[in-house]
Protein backbone atom coordinates (compact mmCIF):
# COMPACT_ATOMS: atom_id res chain seq x y z
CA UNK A 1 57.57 17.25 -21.29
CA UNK A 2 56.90 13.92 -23.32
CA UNK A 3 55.60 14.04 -26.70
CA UNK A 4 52.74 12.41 -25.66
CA UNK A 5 51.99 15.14 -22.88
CA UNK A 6 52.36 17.56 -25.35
CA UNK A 7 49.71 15.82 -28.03
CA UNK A 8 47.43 17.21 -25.38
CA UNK A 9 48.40 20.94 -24.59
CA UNK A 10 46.53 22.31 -27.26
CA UNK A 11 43.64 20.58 -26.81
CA UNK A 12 43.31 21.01 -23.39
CA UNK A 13 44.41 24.77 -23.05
CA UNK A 14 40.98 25.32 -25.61
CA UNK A 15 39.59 23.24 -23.22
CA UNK A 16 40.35 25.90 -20.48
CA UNK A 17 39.54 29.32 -23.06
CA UNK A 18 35.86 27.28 -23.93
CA UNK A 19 35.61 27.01 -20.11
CA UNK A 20 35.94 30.62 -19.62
CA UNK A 21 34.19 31.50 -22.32
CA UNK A 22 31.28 29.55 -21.00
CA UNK A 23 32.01 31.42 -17.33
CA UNK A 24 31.78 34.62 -19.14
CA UNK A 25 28.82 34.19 -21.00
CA UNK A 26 26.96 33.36 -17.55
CA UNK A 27 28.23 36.14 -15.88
CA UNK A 28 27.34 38.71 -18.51
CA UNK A 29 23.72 37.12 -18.57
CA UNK A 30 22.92 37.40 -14.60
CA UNK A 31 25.03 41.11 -14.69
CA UNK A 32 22.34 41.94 -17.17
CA UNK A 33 19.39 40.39 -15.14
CA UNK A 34 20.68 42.20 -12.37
CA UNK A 35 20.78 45.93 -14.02
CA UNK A 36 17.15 44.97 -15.46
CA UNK A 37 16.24 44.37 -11.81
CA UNK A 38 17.58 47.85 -10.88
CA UNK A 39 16.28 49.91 -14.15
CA UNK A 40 12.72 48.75 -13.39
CA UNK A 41 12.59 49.25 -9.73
CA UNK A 42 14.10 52.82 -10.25
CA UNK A 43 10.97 53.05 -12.90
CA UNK A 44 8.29 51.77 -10.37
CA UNK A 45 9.93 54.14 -7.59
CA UNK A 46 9.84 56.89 -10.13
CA UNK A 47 6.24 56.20 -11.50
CA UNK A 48 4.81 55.71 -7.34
CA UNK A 49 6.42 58.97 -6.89
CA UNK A 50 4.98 60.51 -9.71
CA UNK A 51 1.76 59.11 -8.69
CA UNK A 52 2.09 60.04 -5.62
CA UNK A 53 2.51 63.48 -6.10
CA UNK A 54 -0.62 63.70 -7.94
CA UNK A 55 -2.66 61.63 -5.67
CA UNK A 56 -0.94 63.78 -2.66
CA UNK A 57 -2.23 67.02 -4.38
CA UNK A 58 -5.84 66.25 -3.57
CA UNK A 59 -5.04 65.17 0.04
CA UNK A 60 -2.44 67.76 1.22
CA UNK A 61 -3.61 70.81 -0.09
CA UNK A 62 -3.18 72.79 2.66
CA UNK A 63 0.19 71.56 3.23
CA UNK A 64 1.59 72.94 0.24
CA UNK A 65 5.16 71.97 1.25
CA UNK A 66 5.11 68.49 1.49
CA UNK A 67 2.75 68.65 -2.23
CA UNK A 68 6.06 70.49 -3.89
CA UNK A 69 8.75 68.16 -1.74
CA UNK A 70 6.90 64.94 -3.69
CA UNK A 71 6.98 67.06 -6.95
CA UNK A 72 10.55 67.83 -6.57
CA UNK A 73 11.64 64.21 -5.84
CA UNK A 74 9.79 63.04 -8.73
CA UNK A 75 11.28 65.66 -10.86
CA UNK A 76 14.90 64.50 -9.70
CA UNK A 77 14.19 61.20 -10.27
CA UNK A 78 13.37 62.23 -13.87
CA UNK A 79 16.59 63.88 -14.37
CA UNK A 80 18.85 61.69 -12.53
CA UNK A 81 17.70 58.27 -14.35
CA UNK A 82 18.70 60.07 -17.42
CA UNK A 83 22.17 60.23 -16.05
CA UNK A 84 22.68 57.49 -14.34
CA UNK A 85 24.22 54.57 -16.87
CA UNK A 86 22.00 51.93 -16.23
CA UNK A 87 20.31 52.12 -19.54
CA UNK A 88 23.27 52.15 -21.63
CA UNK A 89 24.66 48.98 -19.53
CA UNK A 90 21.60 47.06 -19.79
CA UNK A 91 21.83 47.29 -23.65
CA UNK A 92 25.73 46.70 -23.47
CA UNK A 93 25.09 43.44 -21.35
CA UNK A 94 22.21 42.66 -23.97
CA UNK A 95 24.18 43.21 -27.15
CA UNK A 96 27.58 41.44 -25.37
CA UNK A 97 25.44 38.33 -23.91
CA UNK A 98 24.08 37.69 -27.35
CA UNK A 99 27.03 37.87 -29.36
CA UNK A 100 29.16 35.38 -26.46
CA UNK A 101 26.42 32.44 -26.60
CA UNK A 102 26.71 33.35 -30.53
CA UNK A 103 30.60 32.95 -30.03
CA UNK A 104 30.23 29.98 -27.50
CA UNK A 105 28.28 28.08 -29.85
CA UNK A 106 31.24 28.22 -32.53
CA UNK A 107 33.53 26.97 -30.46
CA UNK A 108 31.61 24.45 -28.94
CA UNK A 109 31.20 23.01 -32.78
CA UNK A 110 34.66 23.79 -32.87
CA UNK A 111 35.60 21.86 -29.62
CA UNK A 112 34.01 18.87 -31.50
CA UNK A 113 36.28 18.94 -34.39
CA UNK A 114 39.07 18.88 -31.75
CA UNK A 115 38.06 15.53 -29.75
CA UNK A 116 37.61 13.82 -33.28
CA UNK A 117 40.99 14.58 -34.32
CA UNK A 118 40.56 16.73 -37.26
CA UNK A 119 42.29 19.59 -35.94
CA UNK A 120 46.41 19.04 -35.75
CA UNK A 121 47.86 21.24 -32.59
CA UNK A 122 48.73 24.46 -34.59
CA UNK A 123 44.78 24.29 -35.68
CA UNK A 124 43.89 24.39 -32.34
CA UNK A 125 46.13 26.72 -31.42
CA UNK A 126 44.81 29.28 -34.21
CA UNK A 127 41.48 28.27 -33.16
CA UNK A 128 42.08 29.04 -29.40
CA UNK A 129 43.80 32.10 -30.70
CA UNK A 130 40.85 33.66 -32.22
CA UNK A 131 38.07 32.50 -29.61
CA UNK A 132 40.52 34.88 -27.40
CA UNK A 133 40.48 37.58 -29.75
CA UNK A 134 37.03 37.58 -30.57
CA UNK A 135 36.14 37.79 -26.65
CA UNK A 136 38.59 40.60 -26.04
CA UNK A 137 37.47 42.37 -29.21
CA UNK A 138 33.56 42.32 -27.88
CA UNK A 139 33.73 43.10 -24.51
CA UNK A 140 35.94 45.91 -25.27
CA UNK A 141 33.48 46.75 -27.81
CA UNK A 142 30.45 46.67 -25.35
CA UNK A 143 32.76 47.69 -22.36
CA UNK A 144 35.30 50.15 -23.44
CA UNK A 145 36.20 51.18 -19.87
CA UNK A 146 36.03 46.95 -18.69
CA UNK A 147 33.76 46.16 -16.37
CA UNK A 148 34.54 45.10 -12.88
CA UNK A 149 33.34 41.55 -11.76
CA UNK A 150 31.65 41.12 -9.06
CA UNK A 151 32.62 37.81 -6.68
CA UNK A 152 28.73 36.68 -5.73
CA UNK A 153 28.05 36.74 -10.14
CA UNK A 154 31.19 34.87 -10.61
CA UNK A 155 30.52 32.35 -8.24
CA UNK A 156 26.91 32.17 -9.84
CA UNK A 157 28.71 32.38 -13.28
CA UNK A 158 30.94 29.51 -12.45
CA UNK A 159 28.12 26.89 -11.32
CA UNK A 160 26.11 27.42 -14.01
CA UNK A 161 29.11 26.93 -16.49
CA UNK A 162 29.76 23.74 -14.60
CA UNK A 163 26.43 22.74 -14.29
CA UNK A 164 25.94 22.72 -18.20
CA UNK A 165 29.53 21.82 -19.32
CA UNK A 166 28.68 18.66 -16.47
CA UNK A 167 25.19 17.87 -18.44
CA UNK A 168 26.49 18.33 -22.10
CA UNK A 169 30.23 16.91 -21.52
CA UNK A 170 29.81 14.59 -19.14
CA UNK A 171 33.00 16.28 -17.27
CA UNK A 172 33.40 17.75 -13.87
CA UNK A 173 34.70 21.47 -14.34
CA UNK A 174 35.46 24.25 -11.86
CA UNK A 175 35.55 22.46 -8.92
């Protein structure tokens, strides 16, 4: 490699971690909208249930059976939202979307400092260093047991990303 080629490494490898960042930081933001979109159609199916039983009461009395089979279903549907981990995702997406635009933001500033030349190559190379770190550190923080991406998000993910790092950049990314 040239000396010249390798003036650029740095830079351009945060160029690729600030990319990914960016990609993750989407994709945590739609994984959340998603799980919002199940919690509050399991709580509208739960609450029509509910309803239902109590509205079925007055119409089915003398088919007990089918009055206590709505009952029961709304009574599972009690107990199994409280184990299913929707909840404790949702909050986990909330908590790690926050804290990546947070992070992205730094290192956006940070990306600044590196096209203006104030950072030499082992800067930048500490700097990439800990935008990696801090990533790992809070998804593993949010996610102990990782969470598995799903291909339709990441696609989704990845043209947002581009679309914005496009607008604010002026750069084509990701294709």
């Amino acid at each position: 490699m040239s000396s010249d080629a390798l003036s650029y490494r740095q830079p351009a490898l945060y160029w690729t971690q600030l990319v990914q960042m960016k990609v993750s930081a989407e994709y945590i933001q739609l994984y959340r909208d998603g799980v919002g979109r199940s919690i509050w159609w399991f709580d509208v199916t739960r609450a029509l249930t509910s309803s239902g039983a109590i509205a079925a009461w007055a119409v089915v009395q003398t088919h007990p059976l089918i009055w206590g089979t709505i009952i029961a279903m709304a009574q599972v549907a009690d107990v199994v939202k409280g184990t299913l981990p929707l909840t404790k995702h949702y909050d986990a997406a909330c908590q790690l979307s926050t804290s990546l635009n947070a992070l992205f933001i730094d290192v956006t500033f940070e990306w600044e400092a590196i096209t203006a030349g104030r950072l030499n190559e082992e800067e930048i190379s500490a700097a990439r260093r800990r935008m990696m770190m801090i990533g790992y550190d809070l998804q593993t923080k949010h996610f102990p047991g990782g969470l598995r991406r799903r291909g339709g998000l990441l696609k989704m993910a990845e043209v947002a990303t581009a679309l914005y790092l496009e607008a604010t950049f002026h750069v084509e990314t990701l294709r």
